[in-house]
N, C-alpha and C. Protein backbone atom coordinates (compact mmCIF):
# COMPACT_ATOMS: atom_id res chain seq x y z
N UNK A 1 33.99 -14.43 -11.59
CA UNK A 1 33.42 -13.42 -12.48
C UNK A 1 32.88 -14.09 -13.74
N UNK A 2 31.64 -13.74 -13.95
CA UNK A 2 31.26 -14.07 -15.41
C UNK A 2 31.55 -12.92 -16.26
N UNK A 3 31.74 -13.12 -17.62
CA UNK A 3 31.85 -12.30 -18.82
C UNK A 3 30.64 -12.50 -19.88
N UNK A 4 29.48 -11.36 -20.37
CA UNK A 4 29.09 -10.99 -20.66
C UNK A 4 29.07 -10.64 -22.31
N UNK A 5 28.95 -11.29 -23.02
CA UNK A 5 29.32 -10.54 -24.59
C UNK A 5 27.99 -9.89 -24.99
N UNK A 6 27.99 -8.63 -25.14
CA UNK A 6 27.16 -7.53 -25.73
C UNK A 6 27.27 -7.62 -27.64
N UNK A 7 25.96 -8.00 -28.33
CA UNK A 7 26.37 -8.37 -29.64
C UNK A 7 25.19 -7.58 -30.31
N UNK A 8 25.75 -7.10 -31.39
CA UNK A 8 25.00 -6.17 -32.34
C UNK A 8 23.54 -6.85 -32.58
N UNK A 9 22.46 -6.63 -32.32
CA UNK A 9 21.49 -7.52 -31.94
C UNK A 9 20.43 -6.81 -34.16
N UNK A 10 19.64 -7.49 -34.66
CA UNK A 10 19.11 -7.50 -35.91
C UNK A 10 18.05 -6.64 -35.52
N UNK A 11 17.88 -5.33 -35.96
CA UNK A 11 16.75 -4.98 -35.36
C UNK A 11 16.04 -4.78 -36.59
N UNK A 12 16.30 -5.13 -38.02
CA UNK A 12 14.97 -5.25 -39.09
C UNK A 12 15.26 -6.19 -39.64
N UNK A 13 14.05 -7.16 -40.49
CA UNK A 13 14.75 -7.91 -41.24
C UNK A 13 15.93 -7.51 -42.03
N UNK A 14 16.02 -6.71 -42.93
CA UNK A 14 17.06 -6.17 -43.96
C UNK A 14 18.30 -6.14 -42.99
N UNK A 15 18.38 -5.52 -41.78
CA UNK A 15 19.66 -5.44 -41.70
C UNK A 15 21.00 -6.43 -41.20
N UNK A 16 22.01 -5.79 -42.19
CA UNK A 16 23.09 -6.66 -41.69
C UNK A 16 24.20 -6.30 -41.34
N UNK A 17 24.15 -5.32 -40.87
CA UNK A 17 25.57 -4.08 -39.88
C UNK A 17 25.03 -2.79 -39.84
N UNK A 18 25.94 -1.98 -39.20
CA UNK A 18 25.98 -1.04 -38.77
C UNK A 18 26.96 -0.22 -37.96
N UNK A 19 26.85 0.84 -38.27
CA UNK A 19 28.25 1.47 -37.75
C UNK A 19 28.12 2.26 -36.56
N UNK A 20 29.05 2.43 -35.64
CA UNK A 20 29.27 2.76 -34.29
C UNK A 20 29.22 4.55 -34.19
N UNK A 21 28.21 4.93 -34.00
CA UNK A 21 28.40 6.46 -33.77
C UNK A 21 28.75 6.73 -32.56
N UNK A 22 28.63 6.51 -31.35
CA UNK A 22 29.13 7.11 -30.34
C UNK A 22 29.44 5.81 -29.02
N UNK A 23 30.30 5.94 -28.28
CA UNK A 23 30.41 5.29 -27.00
C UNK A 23 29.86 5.85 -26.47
N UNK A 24 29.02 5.51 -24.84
CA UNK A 24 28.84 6.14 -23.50
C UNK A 24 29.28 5.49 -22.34
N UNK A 25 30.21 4.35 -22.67
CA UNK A 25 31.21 4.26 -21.76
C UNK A 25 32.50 3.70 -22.13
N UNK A 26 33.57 3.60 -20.94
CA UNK A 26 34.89 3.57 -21.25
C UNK A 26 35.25 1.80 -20.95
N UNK A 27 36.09 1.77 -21.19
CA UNK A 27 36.60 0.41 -20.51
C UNK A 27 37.43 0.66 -19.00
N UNK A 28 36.56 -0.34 -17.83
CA UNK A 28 36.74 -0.39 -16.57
C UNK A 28 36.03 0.57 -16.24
N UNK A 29 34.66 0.64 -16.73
CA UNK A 29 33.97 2.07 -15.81
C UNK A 29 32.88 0.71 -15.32
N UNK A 30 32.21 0.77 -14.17
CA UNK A 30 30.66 0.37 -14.10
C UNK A 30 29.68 0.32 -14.55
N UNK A 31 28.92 -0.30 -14.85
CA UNK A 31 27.52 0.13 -15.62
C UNK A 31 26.10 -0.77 -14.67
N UNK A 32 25.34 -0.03 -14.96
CA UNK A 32 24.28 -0.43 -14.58
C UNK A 32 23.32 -1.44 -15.66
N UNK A 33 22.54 -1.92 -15.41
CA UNK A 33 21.37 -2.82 -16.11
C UNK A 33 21.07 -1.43 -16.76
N UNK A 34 20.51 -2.04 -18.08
CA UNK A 34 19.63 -0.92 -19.08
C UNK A 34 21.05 0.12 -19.33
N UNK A 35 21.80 0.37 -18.82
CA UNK A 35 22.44 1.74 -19.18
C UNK A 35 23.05 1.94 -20.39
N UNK A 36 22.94 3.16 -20.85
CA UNK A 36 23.44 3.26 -22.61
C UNK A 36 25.01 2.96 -22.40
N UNK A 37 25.14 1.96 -23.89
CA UNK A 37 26.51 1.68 -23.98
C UNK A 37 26.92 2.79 -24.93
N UNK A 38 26.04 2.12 -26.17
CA UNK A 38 26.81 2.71 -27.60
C UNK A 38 25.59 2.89 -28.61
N UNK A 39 25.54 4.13 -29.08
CA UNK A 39 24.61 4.28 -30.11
C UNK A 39 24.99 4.14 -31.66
N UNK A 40 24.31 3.16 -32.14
CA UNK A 40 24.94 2.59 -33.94
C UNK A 40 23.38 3.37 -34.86
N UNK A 41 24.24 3.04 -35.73
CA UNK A 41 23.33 3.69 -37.25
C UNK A 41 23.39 2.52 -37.30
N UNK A 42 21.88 2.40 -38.31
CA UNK A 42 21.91 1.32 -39.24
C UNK A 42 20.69 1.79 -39.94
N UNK A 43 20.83 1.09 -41.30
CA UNK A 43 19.51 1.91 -42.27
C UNK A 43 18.86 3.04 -41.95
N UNK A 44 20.38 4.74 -42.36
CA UNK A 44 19.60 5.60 -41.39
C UNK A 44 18.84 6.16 -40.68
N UNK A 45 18.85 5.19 -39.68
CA UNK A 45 18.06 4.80 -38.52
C UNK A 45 18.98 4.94 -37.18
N UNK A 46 19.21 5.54 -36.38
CA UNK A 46 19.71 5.19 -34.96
C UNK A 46 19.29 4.49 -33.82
N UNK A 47 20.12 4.05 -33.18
CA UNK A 47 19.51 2.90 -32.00
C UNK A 47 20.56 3.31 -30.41
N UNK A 48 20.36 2.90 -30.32
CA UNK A 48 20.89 3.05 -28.62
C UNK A 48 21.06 1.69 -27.92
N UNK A 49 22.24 0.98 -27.84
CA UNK A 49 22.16 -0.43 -27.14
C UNK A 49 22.74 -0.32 -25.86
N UNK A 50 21.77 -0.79 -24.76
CA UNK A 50 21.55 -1.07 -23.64
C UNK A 50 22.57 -1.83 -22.87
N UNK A 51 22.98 -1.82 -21.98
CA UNK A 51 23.37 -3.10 -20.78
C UNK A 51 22.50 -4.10 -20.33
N UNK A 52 22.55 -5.17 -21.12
CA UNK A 52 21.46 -6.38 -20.39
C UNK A 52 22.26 -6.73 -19.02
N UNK A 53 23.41 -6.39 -18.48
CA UNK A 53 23.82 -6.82 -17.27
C UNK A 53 24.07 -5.67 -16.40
N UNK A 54 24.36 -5.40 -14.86
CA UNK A 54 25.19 -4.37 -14.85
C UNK A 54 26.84 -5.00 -14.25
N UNK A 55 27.49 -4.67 -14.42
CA UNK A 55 28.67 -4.99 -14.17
C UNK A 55 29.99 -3.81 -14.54
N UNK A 56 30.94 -4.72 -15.07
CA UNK A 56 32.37 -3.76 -14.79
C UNK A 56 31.96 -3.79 -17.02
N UNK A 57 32.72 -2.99 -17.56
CA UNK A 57 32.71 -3.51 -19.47
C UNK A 57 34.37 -3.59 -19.27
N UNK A 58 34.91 -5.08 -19.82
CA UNK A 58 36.00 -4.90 -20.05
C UNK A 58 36.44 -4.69 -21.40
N UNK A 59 35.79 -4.95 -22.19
CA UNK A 59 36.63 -4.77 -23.65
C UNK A 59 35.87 -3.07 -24.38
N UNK A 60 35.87 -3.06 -25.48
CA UNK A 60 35.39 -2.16 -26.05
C UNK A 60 35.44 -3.10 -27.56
N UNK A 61 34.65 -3.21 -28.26
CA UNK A 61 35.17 -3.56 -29.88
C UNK A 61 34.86 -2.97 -30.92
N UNK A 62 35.62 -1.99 -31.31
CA UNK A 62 35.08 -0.99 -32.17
C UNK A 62 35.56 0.56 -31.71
N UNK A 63 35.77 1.57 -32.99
CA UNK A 63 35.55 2.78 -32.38
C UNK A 63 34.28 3.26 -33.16
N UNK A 64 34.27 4.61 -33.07
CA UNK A 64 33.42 5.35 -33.84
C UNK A 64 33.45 5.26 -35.27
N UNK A 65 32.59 5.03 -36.28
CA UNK A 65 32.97 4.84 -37.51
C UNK A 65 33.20 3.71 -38.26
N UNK A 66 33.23 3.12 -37.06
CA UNK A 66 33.31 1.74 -37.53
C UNK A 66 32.26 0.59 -37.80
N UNK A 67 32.32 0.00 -39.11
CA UNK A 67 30.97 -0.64 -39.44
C UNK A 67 31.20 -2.19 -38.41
N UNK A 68 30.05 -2.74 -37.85
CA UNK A 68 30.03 -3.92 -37.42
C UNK A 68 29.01 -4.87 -38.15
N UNK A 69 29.38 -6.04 -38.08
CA UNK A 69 27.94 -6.91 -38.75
C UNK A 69 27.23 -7.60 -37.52
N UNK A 70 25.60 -7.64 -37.86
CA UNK A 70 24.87 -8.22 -37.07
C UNK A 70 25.80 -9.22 -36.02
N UNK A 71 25.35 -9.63 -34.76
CA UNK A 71 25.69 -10.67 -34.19
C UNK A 71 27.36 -10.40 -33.66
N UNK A 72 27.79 -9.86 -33.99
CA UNK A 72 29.20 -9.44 -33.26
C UNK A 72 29.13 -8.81 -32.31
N UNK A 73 30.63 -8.84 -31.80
CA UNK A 73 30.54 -8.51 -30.40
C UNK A 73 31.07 -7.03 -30.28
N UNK A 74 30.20 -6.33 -29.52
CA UNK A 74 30.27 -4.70 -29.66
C UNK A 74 30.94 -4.24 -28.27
N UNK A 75 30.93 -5.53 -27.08
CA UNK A 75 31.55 -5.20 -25.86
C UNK A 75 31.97 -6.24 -24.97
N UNK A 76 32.59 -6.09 -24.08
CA UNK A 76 31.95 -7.60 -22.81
C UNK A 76 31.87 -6.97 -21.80
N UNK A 77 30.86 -7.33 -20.84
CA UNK A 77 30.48 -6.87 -19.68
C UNK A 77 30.87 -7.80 -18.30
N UNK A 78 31.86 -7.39 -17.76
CA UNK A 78 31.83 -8.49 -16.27
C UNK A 78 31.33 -8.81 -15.24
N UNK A 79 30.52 -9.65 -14.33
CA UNK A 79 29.72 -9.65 -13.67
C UNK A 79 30.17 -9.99 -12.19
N UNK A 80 30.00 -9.88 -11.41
CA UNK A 80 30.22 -11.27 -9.56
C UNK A 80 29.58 -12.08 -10.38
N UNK A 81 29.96 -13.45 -10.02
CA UNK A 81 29.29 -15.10 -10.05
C UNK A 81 28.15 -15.07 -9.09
């Protein structure tokens, strides 16, 4: 199995975190490629971050409300080798 780290990706220059408004999945559910994980605020602005893999998500990092900074890790995704 490979592991996957899903990381708060910079989507303006200015920004440098953002906080976790909602999950759309659990830990040990499936996911598909593209599929919504977790939608964050940032410079009230909302975003929607994707599954670049599909696989199993084993972690979760974060709940709701919670601020993250750029480049951290918001999940991990597990893959088959």
């Amino acid at each position: 199995m490979a592991r996957h780290e899903v990381r708060l990706p910079q989507l303006s220059m200015g920004m440098s975190d953002a906080e976790i408004v909602d999950w759309y999945v659990e830990e040990g559910e499936e996911v598909a490629e593209n599929a919504d994980l977790v939608e964050i605020e940032a410079e009230k602005a909302r975003q929607m971050i994707t599954a670049p893999h599909a696989g199993v998500v084993r972690e979760l990092k974060g709940d709701s409300g919670d601020v993250v900074g750029v480049r951290d890790v918001l999940c991990v995704i597990e893959t088959p080798t």
